[in-house]
PDB file of N, CA and C in Angstrom:
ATOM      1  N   UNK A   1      -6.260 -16.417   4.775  1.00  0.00           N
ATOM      2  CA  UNK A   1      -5.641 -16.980   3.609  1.00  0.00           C
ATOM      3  C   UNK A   1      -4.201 -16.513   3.490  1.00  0.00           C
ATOM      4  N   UNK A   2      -3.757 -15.077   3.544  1.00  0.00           N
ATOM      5  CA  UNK A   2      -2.813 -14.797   3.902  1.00  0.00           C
ATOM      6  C   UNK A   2      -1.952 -15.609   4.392  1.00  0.00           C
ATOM      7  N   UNK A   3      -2.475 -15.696   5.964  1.00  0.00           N
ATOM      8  CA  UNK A   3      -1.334 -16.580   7.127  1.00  0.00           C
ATOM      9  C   UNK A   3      -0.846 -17.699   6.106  1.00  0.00           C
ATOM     10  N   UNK A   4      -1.875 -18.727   5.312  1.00  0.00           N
ATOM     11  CA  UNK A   4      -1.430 -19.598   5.187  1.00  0.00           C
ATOM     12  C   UNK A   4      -0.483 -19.809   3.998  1.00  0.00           C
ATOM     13  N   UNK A   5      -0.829 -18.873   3.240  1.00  0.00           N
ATOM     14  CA  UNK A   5       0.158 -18.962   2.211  1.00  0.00           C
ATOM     15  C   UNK A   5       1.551 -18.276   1.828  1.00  0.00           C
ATOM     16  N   UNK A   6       1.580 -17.266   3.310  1.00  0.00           N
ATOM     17  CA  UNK A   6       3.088 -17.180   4.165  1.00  0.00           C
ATOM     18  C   UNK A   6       3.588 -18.344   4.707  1.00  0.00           C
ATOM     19  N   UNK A   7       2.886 -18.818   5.386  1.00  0.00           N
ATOM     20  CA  UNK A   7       3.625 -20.560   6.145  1.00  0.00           C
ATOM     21  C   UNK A   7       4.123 -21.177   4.873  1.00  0.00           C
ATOM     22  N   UNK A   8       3.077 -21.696   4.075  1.00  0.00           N
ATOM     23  CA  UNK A   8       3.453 -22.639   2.866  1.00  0.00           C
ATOM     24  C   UNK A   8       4.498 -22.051   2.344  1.00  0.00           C
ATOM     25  N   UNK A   9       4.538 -20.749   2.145  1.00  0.00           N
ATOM     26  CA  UNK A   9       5.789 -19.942   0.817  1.00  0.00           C
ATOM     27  C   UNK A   9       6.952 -20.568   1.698  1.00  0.00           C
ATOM     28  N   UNK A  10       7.206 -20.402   3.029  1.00  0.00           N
ATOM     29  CA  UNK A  10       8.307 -19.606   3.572  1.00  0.00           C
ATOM     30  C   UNK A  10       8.796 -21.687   4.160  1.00  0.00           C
ATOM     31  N   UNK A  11       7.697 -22.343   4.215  1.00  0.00           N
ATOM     32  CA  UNK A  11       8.399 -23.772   4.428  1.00  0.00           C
ATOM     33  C   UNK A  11       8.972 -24.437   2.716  1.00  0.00           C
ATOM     34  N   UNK A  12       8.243 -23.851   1.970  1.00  0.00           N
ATOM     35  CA  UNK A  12       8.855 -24.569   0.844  1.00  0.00           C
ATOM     36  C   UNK A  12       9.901 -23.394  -0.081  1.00  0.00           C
ATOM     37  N   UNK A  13      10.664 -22.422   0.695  1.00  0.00           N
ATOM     38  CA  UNK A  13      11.496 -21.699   0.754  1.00  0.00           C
ATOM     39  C   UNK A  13      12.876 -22.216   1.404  1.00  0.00           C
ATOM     40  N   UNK A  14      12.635 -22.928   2.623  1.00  0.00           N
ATOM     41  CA  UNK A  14      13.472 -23.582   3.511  1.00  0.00           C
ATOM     42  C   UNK A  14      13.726 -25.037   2.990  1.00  0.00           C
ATOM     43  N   UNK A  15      13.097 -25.182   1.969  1.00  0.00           N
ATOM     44  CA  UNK A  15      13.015 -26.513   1.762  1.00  0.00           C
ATOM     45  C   UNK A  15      13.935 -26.716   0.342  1.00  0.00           C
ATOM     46  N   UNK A  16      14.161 -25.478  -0.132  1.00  0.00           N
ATOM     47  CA  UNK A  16      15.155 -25.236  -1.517  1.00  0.00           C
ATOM     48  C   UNK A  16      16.557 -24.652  -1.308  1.00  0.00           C
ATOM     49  N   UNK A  17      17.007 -25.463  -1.474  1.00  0.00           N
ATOM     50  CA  UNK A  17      18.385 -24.692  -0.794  1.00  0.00           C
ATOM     51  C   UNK A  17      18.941 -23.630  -1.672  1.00  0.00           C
ATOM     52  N   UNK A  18      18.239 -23.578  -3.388  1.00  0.00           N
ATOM     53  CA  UNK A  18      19.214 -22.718  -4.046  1.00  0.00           C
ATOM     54  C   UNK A  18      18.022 -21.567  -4.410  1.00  0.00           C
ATOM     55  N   UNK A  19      16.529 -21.681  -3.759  1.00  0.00           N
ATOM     56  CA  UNK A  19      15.904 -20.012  -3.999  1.00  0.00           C
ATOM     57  C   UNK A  19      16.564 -19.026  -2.725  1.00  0.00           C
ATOM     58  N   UNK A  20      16.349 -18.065  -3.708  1.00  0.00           N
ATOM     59  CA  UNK A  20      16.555 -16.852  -2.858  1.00  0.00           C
ATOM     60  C   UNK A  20      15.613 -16.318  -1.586  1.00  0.00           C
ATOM     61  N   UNK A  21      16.081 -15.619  -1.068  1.00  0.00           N
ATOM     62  CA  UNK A  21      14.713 -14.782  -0.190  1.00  0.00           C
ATOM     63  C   UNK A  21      13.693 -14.188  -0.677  1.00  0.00           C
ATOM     64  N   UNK A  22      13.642 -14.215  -1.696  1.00  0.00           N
ATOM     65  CA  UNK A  22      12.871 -12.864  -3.206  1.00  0.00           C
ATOM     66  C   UNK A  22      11.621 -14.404  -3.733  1.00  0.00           C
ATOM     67  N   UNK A  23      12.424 -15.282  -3.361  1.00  0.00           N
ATOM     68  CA  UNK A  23      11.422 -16.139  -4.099  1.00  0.00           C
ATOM     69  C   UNK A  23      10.084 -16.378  -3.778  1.00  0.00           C
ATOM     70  N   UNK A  24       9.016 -16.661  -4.725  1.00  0.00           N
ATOM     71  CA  UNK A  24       7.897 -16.486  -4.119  1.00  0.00           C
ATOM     72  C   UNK A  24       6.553 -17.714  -4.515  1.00  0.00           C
ATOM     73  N   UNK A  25       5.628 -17.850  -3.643  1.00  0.00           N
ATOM     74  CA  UNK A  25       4.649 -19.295  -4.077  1.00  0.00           C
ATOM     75  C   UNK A  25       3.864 -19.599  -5.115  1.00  0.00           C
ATOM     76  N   UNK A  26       3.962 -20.339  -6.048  1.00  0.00           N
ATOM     77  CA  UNK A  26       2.272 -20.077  -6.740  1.00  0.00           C
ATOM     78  C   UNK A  26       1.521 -20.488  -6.301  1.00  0.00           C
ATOM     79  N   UNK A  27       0.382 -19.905  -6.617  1.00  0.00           N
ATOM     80  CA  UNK A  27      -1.068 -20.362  -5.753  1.00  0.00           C
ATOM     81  C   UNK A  27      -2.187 -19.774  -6.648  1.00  0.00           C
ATOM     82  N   UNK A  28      -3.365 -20.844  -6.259  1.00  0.00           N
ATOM     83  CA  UNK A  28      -4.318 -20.424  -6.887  1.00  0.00           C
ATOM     84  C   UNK A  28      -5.403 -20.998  -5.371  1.00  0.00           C
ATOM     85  N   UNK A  29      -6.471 -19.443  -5.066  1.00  0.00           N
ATOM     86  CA  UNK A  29      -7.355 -20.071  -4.084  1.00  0.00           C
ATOM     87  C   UNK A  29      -8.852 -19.562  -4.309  1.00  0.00           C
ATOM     88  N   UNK A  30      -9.753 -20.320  -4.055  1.00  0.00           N
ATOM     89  CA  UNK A  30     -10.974 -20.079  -4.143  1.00  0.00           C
ATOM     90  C   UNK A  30     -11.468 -19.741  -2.956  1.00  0.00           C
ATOM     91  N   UNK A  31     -12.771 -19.118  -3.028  1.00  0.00           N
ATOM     92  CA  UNK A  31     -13.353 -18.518  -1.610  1.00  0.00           C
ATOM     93  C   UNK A  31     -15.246 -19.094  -1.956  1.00  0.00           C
ATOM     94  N   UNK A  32     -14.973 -20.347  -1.002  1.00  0.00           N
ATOM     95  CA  UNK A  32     -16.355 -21.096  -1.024  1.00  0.00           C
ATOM     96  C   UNK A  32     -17.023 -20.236   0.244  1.00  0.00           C
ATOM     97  N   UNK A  33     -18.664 -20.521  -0.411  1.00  0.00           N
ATOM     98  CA  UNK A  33     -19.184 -19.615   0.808  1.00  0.00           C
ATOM     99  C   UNK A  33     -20.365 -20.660   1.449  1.00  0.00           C
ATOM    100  N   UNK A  34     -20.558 -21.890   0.339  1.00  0.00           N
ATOM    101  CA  UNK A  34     -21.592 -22.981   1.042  1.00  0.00           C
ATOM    102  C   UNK A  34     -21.141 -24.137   1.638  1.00  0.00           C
ATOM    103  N   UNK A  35     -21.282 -25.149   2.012  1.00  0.00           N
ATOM    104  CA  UNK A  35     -20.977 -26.781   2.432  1.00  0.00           C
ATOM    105  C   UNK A  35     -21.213 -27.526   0.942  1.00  0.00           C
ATOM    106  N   UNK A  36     -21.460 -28.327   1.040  1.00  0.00           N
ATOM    107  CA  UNK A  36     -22.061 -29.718   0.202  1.00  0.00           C
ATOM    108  C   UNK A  36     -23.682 -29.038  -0.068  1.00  0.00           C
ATOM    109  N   UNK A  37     -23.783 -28.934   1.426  1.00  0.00           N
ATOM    110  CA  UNK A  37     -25.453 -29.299   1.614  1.00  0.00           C
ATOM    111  C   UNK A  37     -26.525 -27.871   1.431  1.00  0.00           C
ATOM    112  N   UNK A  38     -25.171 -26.892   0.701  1.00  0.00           N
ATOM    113  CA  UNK A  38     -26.043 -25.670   0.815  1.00  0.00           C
ATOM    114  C   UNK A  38     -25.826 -24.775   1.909  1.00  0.00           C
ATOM    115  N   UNK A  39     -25.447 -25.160   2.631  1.00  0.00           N
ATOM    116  CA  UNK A  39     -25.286 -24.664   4.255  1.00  0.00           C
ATOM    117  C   UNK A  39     -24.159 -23.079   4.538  1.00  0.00           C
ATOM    118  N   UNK A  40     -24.272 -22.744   5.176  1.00  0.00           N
ATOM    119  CA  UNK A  40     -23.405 -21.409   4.988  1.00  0.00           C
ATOM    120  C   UNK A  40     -22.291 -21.284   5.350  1.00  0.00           C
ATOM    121  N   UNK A  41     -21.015 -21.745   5.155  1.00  0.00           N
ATOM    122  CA  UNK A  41     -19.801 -22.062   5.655  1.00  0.00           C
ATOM    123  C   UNK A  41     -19.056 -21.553   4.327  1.00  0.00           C
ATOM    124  N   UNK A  42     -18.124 -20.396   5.457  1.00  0.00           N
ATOM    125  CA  UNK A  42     -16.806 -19.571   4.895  1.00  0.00           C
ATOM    126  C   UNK A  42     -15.917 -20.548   4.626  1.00  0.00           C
ATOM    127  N   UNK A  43     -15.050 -21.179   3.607  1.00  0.00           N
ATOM    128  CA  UNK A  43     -14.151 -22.074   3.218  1.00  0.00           C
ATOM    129  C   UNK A  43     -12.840 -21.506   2.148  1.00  0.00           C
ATOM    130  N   UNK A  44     -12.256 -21.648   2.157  1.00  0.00           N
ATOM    131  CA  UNK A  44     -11.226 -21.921   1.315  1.00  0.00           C
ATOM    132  C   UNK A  44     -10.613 -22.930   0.798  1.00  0.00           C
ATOM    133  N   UNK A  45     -10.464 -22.756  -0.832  1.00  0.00           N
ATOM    134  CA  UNK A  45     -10.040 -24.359  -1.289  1.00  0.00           C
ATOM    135  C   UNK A  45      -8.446 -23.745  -2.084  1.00  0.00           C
ATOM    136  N   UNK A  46      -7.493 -23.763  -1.734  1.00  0.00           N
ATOM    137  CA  UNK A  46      -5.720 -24.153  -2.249  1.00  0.00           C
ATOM    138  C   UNK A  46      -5.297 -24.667  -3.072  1.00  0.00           C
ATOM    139  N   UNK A  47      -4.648 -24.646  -4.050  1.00  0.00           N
ATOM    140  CA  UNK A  47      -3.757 -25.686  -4.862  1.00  0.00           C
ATOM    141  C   UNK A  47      -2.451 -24.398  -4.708  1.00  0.00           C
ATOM    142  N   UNK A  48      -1.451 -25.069  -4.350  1.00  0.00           N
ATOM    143  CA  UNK A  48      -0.354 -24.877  -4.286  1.00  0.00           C
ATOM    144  C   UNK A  48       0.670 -25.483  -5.182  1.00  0.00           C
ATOM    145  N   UNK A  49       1.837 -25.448  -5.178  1.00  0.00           N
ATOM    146  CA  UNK A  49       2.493 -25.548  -6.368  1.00  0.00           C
ATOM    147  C   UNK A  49       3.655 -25.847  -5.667  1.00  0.00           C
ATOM    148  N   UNK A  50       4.071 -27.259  -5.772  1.00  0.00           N
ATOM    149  CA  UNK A  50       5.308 -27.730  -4.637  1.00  0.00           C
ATOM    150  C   UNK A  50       7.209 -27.153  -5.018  1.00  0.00           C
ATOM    151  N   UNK A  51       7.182 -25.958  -4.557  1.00  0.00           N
ATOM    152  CA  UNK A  51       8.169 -25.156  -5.361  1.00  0.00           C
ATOM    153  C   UNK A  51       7.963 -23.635  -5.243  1.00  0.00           C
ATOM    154  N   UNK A  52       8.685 -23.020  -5.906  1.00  0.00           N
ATOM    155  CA  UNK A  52       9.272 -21.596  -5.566  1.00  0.00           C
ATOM    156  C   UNK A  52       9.620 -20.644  -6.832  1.00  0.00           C
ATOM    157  N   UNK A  53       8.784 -20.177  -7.206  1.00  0.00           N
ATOM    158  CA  UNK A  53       9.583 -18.874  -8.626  1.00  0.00           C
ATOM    159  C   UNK A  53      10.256 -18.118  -7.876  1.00  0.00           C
ATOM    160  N   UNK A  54      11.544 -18.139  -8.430  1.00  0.00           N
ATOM    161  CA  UNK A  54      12.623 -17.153  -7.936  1.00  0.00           C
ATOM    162  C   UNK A  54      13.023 -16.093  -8.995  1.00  0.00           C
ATOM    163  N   UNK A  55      13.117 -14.694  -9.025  1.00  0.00           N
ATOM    164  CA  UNK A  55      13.166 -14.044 -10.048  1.00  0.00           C
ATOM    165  C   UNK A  55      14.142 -13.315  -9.563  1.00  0.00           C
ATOM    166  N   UNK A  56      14.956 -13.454  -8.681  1.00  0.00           N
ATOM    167  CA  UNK A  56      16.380 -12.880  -8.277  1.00  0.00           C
ATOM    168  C   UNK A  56      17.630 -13.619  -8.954  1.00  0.00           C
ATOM    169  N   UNK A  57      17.338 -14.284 -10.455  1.00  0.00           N
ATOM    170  CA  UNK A  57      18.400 -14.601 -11.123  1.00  0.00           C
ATOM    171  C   UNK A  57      18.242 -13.821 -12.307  1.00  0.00           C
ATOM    172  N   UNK A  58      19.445 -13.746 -12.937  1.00  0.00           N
ATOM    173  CA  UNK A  58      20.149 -12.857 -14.248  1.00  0.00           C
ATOM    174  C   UNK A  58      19.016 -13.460 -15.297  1.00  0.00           C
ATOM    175  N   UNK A  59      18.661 -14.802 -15.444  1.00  0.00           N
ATOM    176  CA  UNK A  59      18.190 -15.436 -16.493  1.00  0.00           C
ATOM    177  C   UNK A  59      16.383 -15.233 -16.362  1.00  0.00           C
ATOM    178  N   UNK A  60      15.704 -14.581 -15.874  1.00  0.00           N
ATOM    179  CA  UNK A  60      14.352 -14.275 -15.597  1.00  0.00           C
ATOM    180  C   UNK A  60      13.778 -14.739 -14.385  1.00  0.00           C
ATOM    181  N   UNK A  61      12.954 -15.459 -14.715  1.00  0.00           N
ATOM    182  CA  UNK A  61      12.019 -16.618 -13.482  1.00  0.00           C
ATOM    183  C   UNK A  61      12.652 -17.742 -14.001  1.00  0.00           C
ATOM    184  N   UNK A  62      13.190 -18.214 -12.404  1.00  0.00           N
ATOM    185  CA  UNK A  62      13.612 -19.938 -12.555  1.00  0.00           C
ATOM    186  C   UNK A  62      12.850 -20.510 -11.592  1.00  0.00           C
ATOM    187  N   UNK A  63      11.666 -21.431 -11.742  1.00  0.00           N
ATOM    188  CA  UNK A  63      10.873 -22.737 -10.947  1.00  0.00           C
ATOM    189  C   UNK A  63      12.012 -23.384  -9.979  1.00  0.00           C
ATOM    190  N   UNK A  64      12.225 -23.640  -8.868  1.00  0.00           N
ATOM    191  CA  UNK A  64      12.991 -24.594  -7.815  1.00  0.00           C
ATOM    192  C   UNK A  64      11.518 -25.249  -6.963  1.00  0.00           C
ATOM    193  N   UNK A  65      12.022 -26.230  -7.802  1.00  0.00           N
ATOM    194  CA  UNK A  65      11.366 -27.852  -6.653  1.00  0.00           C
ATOM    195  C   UNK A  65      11.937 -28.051  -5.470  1.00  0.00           C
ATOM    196  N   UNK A  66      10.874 -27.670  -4.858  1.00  0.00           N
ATOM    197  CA  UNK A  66      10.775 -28.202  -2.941  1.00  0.00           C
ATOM    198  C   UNK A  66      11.339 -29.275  -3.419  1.00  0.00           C
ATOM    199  N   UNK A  67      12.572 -29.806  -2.163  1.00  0.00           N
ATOM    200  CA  UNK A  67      13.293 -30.987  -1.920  1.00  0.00           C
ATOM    201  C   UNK A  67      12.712 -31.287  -0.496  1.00  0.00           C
ATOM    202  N   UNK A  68      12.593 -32.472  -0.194  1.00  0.00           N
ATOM    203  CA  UNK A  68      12.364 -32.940   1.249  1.00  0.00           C
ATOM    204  C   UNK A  68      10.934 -32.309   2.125  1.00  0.00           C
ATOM    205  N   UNK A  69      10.014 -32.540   1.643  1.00  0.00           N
ATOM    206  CA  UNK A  69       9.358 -32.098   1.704  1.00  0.00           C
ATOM    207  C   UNK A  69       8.313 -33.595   2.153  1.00  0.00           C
ATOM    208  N   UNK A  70       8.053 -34.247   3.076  1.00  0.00           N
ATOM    209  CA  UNK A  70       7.709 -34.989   4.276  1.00  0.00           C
ATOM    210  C   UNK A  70       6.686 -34.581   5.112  1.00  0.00           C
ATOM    211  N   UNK A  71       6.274 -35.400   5.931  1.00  0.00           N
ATOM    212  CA  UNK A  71       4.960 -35.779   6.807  1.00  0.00           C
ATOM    213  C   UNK A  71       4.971 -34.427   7.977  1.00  0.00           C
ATOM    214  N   UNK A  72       6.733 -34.946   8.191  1.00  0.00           N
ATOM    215  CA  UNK A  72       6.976 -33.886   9.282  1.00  0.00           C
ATOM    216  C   UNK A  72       6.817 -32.215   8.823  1.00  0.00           C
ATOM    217  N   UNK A  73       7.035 -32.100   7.795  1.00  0.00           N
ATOM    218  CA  UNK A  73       7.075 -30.538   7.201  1.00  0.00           C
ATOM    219  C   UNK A  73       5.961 -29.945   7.338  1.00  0.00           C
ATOM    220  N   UNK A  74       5.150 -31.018   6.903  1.00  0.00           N
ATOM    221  CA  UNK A  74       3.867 -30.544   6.979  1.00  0.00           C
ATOM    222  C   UNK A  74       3.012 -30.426   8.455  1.00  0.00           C
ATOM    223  N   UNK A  75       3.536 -31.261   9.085  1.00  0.00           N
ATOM    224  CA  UNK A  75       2.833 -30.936  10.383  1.00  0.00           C
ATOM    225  C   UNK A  75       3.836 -30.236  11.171  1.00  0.00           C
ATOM    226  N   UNK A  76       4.428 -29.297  10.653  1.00  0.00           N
ATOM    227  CA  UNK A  76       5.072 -28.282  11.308  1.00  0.00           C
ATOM    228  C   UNK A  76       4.948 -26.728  10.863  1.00  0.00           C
ATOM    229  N   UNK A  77       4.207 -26.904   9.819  1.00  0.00           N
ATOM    230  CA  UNK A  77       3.144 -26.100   9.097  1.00  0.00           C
ATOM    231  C   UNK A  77       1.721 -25.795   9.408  1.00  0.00           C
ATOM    232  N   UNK A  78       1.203 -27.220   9.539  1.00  0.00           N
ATOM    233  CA  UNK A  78       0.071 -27.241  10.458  1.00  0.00           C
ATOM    234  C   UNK A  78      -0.006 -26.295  11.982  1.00  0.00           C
ATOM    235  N   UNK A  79       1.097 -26.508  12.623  1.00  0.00           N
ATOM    236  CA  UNK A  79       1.252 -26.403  14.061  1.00  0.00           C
ATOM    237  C   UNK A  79       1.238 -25.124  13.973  1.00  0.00           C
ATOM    238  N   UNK A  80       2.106 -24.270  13.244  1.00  0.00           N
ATOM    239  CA  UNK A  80       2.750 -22.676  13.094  1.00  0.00           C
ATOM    240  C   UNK A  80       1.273 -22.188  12.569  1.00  0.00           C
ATOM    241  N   UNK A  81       0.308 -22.383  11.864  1.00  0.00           N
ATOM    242  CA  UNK A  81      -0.704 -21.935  11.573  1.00  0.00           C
ATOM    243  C   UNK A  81      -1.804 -21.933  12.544  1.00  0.00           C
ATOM    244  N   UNK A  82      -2.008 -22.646  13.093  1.00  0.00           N
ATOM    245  CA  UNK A  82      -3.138 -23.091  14.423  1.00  0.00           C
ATOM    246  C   UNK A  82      -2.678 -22.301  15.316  1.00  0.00           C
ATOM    247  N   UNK A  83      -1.153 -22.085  15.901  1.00  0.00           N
ATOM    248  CA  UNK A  83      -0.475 -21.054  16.553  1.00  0.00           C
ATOM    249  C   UNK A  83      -1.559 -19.577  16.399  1.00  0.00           C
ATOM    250  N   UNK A  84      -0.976 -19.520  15.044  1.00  0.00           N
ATOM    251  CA  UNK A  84      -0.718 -17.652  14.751  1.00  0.00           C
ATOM    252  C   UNK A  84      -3.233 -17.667  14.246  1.00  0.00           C
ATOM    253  N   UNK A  85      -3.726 -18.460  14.201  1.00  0.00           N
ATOM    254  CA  UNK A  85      -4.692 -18.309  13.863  1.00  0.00           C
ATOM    255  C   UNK A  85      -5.475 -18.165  15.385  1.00  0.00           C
TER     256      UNK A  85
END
């Protein structure tokens, strides 16, 4: 879960031109342990938050909306995770 929510932070980091390096993801994740069917499967379920709290400004926490954020982003996210997993 980690890995992935380093990839996600750090592409929708690159994807804001005005957060800082300090800035960081919201996330909320669950840790499923069945299928549908009852069955025994380790899962994780994500909601992410398309954007960045940055708290390296004078004025507190400021929200920056991922810009450009596309098919390709994501399957370059995909790729870097399947990599490092």
């Amino acid at each position: 879960m980690r890995l992935f929510v380093r990839a996600v932070e750090s592409c929708l980091r690159v994807r804001n031109p005005w957060a800082s390096a300090a800035a960081r993801l919201g996330a909320v994740a669950f840790v499923r342990r069945f299928g549908s069917t009852q069955n025994a499967h380790l899962h994780f379920h994500c909601v992410d938050i398309a954007g960045v709290f940055d708290s390296a400004v004078a004025d507190g926490v400021v929200f920056h909306v991922a810009t450009g954020l596309d098919a390709a982003a994501i399957t370059r996210v995909q790729a870097q995770l399947r990599r490092r997993l």
